[in-house]
C-alpha atoms as a PDB file:
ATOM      1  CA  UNK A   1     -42.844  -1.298  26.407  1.00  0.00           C
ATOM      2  CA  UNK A   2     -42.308  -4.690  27.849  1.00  0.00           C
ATOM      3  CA  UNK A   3     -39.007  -6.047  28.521  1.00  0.00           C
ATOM      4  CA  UNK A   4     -40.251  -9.329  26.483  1.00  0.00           C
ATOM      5  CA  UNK A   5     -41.543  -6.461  23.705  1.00  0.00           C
ATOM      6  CA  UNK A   6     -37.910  -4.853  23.612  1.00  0.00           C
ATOM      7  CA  UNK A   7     -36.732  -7.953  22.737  1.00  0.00           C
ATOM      8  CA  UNK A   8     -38.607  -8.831  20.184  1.00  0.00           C
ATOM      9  CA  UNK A   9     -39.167  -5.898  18.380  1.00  0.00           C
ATOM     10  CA  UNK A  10     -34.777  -5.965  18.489  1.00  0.00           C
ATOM     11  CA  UNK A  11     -34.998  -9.252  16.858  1.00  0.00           C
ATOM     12  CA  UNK A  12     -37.265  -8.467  14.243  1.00  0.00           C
ATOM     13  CA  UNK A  13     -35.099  -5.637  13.217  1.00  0.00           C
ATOM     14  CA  UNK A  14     -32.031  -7.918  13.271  1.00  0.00           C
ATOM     15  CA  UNK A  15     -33.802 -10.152  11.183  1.00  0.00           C
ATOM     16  CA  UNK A  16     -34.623  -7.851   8.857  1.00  0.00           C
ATOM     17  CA  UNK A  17     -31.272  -6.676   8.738  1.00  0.00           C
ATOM     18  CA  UNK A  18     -30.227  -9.989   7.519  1.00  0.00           C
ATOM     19  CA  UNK A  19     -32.707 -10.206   4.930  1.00  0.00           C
ATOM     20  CA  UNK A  20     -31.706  -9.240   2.130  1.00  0.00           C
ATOM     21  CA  UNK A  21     -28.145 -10.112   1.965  1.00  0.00           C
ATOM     22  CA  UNK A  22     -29.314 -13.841   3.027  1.00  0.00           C
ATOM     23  CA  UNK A  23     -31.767 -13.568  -0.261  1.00  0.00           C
ATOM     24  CA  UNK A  24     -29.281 -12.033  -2.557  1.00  0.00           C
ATOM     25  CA  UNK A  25     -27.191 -15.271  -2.023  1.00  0.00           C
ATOM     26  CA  UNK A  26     -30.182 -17.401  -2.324  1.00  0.00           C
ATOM     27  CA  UNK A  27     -31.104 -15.539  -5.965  1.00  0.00           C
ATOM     28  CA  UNK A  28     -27.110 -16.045  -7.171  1.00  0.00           C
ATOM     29  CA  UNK A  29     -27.691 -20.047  -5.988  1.00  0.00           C
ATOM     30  CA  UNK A  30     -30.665 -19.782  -7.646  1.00  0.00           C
ATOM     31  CA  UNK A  31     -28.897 -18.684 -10.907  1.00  0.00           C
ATOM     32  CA  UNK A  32     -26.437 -21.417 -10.418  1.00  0.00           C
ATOM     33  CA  UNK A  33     -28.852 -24.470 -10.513  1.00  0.00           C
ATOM     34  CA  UNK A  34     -31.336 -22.793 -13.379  1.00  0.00           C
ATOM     35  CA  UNK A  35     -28.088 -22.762 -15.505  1.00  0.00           C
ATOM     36  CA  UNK A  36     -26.667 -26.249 -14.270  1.00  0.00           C
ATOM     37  CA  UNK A  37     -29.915 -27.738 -15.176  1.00  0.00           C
ATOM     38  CA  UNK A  38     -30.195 -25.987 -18.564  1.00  0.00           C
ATOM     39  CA  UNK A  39     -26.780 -28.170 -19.275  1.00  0.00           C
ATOM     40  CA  UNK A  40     -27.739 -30.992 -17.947  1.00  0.00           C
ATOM     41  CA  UNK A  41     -28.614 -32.317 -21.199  1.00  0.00           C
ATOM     42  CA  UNK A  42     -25.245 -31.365 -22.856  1.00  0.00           C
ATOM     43  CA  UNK A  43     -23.211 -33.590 -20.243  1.00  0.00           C
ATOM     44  CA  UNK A  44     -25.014 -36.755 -21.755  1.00  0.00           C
ATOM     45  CA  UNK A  45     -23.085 -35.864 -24.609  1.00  0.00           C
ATOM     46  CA  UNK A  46     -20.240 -35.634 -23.920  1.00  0.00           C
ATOM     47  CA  UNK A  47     -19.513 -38.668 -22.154  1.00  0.00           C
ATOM     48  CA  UNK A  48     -18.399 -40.699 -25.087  1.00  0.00           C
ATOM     49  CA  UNK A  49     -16.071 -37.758 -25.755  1.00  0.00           C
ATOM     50  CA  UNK A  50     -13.053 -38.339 -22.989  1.00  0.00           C
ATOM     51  CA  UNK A  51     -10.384 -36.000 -23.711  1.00  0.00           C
ATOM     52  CA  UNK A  52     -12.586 -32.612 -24.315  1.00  0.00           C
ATOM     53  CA  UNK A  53     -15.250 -33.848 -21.499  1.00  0.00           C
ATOM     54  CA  UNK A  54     -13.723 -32.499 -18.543  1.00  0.00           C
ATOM     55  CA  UNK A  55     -12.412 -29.339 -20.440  1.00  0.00           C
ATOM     56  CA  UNK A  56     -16.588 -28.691 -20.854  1.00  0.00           C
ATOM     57  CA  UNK A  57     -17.910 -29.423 -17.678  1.00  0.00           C
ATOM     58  CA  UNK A  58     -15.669 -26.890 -16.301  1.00  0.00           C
ATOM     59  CA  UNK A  59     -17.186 -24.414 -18.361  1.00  0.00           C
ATOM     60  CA  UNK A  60     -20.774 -24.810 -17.549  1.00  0.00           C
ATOM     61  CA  UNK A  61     -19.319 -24.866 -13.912  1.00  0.00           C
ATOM     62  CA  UNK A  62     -20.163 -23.459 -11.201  1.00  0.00           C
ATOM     63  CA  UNK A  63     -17.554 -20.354 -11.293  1.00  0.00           C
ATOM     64  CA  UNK A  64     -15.201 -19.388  -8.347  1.00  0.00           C
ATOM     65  CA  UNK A  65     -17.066 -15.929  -8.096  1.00  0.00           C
ATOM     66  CA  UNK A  66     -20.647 -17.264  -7.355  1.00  0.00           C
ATOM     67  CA  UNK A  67     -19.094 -19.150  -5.210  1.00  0.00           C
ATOM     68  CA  UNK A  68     -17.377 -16.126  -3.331  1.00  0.00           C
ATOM     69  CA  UNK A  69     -20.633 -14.190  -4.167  1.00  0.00           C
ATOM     70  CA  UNK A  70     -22.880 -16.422  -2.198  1.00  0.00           C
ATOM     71  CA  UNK A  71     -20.483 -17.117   0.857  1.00  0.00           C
ATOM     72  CA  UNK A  72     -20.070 -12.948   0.677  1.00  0.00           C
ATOM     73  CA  UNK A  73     -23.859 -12.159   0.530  1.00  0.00           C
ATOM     74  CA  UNK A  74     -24.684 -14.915   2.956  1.00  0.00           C
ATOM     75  CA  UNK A  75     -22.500 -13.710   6.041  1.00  0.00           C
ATOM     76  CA  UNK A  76     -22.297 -10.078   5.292  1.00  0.00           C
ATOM     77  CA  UNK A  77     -24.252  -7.511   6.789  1.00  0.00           C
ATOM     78  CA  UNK A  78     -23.447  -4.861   4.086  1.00  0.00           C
ATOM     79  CA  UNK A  79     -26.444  -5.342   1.642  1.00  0.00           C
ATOM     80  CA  UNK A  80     -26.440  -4.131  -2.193  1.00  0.00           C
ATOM     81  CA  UNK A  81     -27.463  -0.188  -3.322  1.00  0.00           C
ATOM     82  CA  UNK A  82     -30.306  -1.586  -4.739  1.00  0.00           C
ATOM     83  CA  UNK A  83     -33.748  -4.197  -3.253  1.00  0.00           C
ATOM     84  CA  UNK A  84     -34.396  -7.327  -4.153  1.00  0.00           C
ATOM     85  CA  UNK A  85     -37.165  -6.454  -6.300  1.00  0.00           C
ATOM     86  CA  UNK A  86     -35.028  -3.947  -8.703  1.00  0.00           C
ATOM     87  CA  UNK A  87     -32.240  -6.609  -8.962  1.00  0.00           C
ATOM     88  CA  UNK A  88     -34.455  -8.968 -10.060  1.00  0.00           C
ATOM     89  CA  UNK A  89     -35.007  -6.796 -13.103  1.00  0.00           C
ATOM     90  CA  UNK A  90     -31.880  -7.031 -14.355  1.00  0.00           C
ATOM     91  CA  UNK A  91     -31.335 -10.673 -13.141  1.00  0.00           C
ATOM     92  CA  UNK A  92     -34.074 -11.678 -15.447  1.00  0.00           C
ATOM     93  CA  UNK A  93     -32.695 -10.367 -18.389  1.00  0.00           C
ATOM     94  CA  UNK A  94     -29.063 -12.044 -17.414  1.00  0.00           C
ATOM     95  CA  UNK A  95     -30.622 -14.734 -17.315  1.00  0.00           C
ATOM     96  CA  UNK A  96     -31.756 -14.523 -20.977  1.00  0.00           C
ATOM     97  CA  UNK A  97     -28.288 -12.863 -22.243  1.00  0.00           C
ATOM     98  CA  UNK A  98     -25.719 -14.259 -20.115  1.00  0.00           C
ATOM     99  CA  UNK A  99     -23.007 -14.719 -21.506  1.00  0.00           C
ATOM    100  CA  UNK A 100     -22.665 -11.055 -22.517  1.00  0.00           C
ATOM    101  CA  UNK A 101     -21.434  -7.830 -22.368  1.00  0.00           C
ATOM    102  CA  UNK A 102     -22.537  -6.156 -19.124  1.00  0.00           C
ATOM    103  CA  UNK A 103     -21.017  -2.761 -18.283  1.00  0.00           C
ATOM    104  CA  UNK A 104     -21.973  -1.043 -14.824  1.00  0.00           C
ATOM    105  CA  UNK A 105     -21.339   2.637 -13.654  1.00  0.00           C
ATOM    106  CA  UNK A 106     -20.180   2.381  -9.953  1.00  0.00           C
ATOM    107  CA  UNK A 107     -17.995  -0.216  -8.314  1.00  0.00           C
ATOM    108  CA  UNK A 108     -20.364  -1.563  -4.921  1.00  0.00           C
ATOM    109  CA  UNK A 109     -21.535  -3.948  -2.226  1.00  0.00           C
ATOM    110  CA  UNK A 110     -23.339  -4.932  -5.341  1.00  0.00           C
ATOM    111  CA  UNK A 111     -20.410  -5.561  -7.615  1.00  0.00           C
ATOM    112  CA  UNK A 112     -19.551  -8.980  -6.663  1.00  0.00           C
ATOM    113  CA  UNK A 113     -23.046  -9.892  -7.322  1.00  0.00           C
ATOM    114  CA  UNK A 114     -23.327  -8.597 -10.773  1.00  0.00           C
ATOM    115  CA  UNK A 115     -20.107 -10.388 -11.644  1.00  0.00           C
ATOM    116  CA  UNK A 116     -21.569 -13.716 -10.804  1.00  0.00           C
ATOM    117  CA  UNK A 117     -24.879 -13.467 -12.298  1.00  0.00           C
ATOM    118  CA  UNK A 118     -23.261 -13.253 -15.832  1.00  0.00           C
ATOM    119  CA  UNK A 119     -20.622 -16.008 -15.600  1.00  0.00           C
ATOM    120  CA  UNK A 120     -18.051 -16.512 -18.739  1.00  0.00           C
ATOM    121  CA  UNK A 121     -19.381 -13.354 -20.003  1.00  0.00           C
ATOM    122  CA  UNK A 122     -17.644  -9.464 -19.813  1.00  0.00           C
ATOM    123  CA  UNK A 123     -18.362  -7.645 -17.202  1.00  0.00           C
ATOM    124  CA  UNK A 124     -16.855  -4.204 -16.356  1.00  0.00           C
ATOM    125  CA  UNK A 125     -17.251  -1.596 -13.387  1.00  0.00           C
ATOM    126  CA  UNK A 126     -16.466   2.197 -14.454  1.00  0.00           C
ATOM    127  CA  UNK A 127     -15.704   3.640 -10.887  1.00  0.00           C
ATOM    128  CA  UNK A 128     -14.777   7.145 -10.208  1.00  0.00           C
ATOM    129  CA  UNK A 129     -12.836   7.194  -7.285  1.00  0.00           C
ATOM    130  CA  UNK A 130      -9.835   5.597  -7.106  1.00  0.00           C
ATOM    131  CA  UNK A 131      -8.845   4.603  -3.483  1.00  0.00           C
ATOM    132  CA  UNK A 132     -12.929   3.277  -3.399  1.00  0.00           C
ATOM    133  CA  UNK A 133     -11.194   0.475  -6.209  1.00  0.00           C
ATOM    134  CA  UNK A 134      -8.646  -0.538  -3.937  1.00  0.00           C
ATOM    135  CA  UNK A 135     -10.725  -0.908  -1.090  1.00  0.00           C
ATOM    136  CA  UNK A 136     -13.403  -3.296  -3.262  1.00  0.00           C
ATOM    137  CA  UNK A 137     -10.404  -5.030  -5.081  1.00  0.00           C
ATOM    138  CA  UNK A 138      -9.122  -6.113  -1.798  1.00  0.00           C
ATOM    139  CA  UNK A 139     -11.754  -8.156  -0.717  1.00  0.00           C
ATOM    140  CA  UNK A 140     -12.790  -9.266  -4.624  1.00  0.00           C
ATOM    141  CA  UNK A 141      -9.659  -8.944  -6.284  1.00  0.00           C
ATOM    142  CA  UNK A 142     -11.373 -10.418  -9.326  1.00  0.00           C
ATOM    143  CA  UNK A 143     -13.704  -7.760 -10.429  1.00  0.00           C
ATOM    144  CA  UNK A 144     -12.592  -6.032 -13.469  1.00  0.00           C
ATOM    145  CA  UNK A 145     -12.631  -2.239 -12.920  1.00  0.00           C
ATOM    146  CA  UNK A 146     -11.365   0.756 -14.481  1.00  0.00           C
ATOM    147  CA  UNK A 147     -11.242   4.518 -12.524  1.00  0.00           C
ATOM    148  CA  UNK A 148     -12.751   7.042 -15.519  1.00  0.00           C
ATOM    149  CA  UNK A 149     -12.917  10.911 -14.931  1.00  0.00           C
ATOM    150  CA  UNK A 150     -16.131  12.987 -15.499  1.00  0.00           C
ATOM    151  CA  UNK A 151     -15.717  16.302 -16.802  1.00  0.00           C
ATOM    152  CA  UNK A 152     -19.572  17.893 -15.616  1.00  0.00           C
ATOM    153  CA  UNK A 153     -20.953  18.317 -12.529  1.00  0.00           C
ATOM    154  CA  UNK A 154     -24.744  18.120 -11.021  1.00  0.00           C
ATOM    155  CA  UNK A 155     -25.165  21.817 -10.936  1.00  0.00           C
ATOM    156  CA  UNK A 156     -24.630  21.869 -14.768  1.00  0.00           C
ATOM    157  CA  UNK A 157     -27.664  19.800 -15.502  1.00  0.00           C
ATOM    158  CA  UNK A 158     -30.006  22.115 -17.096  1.00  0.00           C
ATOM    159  CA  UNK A 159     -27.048  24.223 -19.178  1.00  0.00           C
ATOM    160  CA  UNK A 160     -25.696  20.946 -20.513  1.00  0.00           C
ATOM    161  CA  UNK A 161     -29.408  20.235 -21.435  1.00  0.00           C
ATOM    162  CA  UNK A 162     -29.128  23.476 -23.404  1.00  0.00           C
ATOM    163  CA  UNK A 163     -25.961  22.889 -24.538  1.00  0.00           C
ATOM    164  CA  UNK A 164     -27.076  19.525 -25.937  1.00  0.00           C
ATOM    165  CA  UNK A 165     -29.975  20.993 -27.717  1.00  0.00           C
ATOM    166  CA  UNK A 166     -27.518  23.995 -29.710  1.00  0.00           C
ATOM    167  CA  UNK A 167     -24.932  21.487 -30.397  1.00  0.00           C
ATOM    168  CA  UNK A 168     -25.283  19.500 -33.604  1.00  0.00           C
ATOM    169  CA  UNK A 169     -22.245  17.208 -32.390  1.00  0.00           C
ATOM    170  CA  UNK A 170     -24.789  16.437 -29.417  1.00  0.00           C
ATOM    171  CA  UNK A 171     -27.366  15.174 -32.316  1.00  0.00           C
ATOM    172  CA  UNK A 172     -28.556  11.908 -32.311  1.00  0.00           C
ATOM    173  CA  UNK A 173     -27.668  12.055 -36.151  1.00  0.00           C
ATOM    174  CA  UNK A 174     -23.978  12.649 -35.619  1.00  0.00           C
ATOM    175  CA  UNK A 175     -23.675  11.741 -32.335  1.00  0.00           C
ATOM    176  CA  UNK A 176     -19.965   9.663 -31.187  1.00  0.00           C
ATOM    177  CA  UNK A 177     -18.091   9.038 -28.100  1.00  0.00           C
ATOM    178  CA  UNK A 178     -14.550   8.574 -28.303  1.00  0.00           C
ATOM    179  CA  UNK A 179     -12.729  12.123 -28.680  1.00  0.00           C
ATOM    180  CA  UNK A 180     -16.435  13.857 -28.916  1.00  0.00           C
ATOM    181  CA  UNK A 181     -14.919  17.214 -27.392  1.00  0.00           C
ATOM    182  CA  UNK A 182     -17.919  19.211 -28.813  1.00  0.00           C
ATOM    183  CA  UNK A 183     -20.224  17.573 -27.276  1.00  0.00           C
ATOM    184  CA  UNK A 184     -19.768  18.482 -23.324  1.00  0.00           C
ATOM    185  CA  UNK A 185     -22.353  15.131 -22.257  1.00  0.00           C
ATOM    186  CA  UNK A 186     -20.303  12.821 -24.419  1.00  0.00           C
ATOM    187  CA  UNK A 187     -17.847  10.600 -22.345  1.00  0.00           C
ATOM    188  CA  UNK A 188     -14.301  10.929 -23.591  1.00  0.00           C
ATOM    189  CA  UNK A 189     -10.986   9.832 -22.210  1.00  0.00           C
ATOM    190  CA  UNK A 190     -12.104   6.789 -21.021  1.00  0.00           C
ATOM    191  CA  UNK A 191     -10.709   3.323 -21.424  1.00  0.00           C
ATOM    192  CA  UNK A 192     -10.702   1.669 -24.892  1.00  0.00           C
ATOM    193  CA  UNK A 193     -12.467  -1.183 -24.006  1.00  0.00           C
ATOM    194  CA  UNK A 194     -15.534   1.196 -22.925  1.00  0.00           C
ATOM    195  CA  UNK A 195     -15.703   2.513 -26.879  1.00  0.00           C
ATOM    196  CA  UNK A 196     -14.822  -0.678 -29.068  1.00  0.00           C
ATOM    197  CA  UNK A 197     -17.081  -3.128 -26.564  1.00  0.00           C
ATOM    198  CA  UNK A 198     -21.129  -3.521 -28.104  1.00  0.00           C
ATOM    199  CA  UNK A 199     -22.650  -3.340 -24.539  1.00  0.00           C
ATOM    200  CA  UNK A 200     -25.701  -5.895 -24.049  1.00  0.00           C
ATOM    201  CA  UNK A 201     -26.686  -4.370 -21.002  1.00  0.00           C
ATOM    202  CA  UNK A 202     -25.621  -0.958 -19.064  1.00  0.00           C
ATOM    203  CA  UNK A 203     -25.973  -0.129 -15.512  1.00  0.00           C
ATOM    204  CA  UNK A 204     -25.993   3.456 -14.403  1.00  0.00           C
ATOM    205  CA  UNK A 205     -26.061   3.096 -10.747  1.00  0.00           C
ATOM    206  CA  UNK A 206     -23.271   5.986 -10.689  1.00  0.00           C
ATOM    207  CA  UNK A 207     -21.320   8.352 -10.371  1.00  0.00           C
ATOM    208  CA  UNK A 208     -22.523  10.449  -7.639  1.00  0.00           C
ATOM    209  CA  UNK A 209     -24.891  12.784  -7.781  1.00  0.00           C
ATOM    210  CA  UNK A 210     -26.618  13.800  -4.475  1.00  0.00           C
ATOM    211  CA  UNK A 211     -24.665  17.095  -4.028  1.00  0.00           C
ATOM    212  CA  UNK A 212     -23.871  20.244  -6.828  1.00  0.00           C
ATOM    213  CA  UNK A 213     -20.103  19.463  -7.503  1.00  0.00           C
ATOM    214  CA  UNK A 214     -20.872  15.966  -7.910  1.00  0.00           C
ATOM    215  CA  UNK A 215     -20.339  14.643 -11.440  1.00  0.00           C
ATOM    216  CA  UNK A 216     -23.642  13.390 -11.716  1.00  0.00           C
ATOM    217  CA  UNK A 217     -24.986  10.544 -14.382  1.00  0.00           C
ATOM    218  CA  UNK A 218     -26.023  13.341 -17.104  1.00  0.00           C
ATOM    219  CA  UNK A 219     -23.254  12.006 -19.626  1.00  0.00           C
ATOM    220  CA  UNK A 220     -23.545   8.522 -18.440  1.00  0.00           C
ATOM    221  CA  UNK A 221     -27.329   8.476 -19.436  1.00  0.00           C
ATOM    222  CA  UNK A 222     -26.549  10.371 -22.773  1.00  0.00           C
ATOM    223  CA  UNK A 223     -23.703   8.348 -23.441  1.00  0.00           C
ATOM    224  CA  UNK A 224     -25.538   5.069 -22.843  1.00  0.00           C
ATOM    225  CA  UNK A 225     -28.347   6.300 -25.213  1.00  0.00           C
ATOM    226  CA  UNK A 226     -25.447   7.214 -27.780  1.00  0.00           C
ATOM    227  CA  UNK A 227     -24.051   3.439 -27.871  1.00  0.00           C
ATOM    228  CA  UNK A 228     -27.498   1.715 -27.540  1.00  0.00           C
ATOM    229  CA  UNK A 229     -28.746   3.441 -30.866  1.00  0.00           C
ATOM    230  CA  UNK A 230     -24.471   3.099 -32.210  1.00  0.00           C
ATOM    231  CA  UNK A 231     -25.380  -0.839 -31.907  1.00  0.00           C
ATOM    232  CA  UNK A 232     -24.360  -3.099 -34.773  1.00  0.00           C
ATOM    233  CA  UNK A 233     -25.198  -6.444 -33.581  1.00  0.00           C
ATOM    234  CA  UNK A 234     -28.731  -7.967 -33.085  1.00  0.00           C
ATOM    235  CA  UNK A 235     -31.080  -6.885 -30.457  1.00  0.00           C
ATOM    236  CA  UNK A 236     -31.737  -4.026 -28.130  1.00  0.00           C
ATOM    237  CA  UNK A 237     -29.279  -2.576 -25.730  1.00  0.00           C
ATOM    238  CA  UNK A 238     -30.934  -2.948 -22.289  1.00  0.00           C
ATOM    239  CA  UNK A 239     -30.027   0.246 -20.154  1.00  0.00           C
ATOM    240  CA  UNK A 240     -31.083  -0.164 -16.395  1.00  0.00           C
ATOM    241  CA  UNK A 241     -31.305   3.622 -14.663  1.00  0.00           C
ATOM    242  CA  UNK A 242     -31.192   3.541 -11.198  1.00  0.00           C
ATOM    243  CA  UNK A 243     -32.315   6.426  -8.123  1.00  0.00           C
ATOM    244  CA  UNK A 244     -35.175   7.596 -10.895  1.00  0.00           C
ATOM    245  CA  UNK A 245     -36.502   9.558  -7.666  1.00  0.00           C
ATOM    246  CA  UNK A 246     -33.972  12.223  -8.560  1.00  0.00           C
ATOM    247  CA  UNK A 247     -35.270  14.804 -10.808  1.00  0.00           C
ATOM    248  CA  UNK A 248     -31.816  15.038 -13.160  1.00  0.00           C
ATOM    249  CA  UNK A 249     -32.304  10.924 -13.135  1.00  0.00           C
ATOM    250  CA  UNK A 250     -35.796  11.334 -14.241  1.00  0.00           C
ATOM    251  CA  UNK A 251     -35.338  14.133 -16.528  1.00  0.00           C
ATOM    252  CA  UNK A 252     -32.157  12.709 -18.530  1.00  0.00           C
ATOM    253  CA  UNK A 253     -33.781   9.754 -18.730  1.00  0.00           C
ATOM    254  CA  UNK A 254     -36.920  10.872 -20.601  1.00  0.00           C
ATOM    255  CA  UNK A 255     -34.706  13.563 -23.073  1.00  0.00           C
ATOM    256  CA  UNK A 256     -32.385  10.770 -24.067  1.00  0.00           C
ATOM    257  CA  UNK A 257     -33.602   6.810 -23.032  1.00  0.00           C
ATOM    258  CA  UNK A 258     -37.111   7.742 -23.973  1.00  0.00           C
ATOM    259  CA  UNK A 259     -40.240   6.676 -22.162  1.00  0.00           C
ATOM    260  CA  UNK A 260     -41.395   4.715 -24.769  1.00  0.00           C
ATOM    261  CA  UNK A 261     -38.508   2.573 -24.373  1.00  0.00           C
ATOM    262  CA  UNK A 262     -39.231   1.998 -21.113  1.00  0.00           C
ATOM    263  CA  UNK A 263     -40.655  -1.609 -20.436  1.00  0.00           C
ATOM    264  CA  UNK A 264     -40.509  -2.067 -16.839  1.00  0.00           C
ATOM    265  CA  UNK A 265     -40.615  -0.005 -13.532  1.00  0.00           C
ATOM    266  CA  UNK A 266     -39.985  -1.163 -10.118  1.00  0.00           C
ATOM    267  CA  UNK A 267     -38.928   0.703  -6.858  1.00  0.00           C
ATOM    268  CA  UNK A 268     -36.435   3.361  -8.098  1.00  0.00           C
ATOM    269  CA  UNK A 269     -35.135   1.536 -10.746  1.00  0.00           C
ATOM    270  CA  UNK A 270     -36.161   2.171 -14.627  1.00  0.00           C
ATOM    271  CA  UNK A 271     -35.659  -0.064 -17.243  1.00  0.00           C
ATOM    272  CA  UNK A 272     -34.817   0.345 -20.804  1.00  0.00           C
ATOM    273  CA  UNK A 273     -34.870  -1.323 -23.659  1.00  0.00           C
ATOM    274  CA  UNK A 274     -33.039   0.523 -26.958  1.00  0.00           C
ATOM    275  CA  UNK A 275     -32.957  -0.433 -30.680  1.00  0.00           C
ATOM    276  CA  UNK A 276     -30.578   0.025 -32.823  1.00  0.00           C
ATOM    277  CA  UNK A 277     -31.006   3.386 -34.870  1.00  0.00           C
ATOM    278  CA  UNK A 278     -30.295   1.405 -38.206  1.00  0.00           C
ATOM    279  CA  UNK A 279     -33.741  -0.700 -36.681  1.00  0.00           C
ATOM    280  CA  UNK A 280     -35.705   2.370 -36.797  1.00  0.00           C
ATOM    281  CA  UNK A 281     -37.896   3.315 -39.853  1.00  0.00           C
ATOM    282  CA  UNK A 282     -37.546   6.933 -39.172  1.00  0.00           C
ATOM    283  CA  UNK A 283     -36.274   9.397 -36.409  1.00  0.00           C
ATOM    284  CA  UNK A 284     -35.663  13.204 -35.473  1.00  0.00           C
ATOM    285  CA  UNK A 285     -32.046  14.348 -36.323  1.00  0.00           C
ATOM    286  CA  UNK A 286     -32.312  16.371 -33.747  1.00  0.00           C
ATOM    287  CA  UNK A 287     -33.668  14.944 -30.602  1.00  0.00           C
ATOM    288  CA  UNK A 288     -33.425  11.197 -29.519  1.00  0.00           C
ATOM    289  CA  UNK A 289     -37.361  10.888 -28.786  1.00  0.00           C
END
């Protein structure tokens, strides 16, 4: 090749290189003046009313982490786990739901991100390792993150399957969370915020599970399914799976999310969206779908 085709060619993969963190920052600005312009209208308002005015503009503000987010994105050459077209998927719902309650398994390049696409809401990161929260912390010392413990592992996958189907604690029916010893896939020991929060939207983008003593996202996915059907408010709990490629992803995903609550599908990134078991005119007592 050319010395004039070296070049070029390095360019291109520079550029490329750049890409997507330069169009993750443009999506959060992007965010920013959708939801400036959707208050707009409220300002006019509020200009007659002087002592609460300035307390409400602030709130419709642009926040200190999109901000951060888009300086971050913009100059970094770290891009998120995930493509722009499977964060779009979840940025369109946040953009219908935010403010809410968005909870995220794994604490990532990505985690700034997800913070500022749902300002004034709750947003939470569920990260197993430890000294992996200090290192994120220290550059975005804002995030809100808690270190939780798993108690499986990849290479258990098909006997917790079994497990699930011989427990009746495991049962959709009589199926609970917090202190759910029984049940092996149910989360327990976590934070208290994880059980008493109604989750809008859930993220399982973790924990790992790309080698046999990994934790893997079995009891994330079941546990997920577990609170989306436990839902007392209005509306479907929106569950976004992520690596789908994986066969435990794949098959978790179909035992306990259900495929015919999938709505949308793009890149490696499923979708979900979950009533309410109260919503449902019947269903199995034994098997979520």
């Amino acid at each position: 090749m050319k010395r004039e085709g070296i070049i070029k060619n390095r360019q291109f993969i520079a550029d490329k290189r750049w890409f997507l963190p330069i169009t993750v920052a443009g999506l959060i600005a992007g965010a920013i003046l959708i939801s400036s312009s959707m208050k707009t209208t409220d300002y006019s308002l509020l200009c007659s009313l002087s002592k609460s005015r300035s307390g409400t503009i602030n709130e419709f503000s642009t926040t200190v982490d999109q901000l951060k987010a888009i300086i971050h994105y913009a100059t970094s050459r770290i891009v998120p786990q995930q493509n722009f077209r499977e964060i779009s998927v979840t940025f369109d719902v946040l953009q219908k739901r935010s403010p809410c309650n968005f909870l995220v398994f794994g604490l990532g390049y990505d985690s700034l991100m997800w913070t500022s696409l749902n300002p004034g809401g709750n947003t939470l990161f569920l990260e197993e390792d430890p000294k992996w929260i200090q290192t994120v912390l220290k550059d975005a010392p804002s995030l809100r993150a808690h270190a939780v413990k798993y108690r499986t592992q990849l290479k258990q996958a098909n006997s917790l399957l079994a497990h699930y189907k011989s427990e009746p604690n495991c049962h959709p029916s009589k199926a609970y969370l917090r202190g759910s010893h029984k049940c092996k896939l149910a989360l327990t020991g976590f934070p208290d915020e994880f059980y008493d929060t109604e989750w809008d939207l859930i993220m399982i983008d973790a924990p790992r599970g790309y080698f046999p003593e990994a934790p893997g996202r079995m009891a994330a996915i079941y546990s997920a399914a577990v609170m989306a059907r436990n839902r007392k408010g209005s509306g479907a709990t929106h569950v976004f799976l992520h690596d789908v490629d994986r066969k435990v992803e794949k098959g978790f995903a179909r035992e306990f999310l259900c495929k015919k609550y999938l709505v949308k599908s793009v890149g490696r990134l499923w979708h979900f969206e979950i009533p309410p078991a109260a919503n449902l005119s019947s269903h199995a007592g034994h098997r979520f779908c």
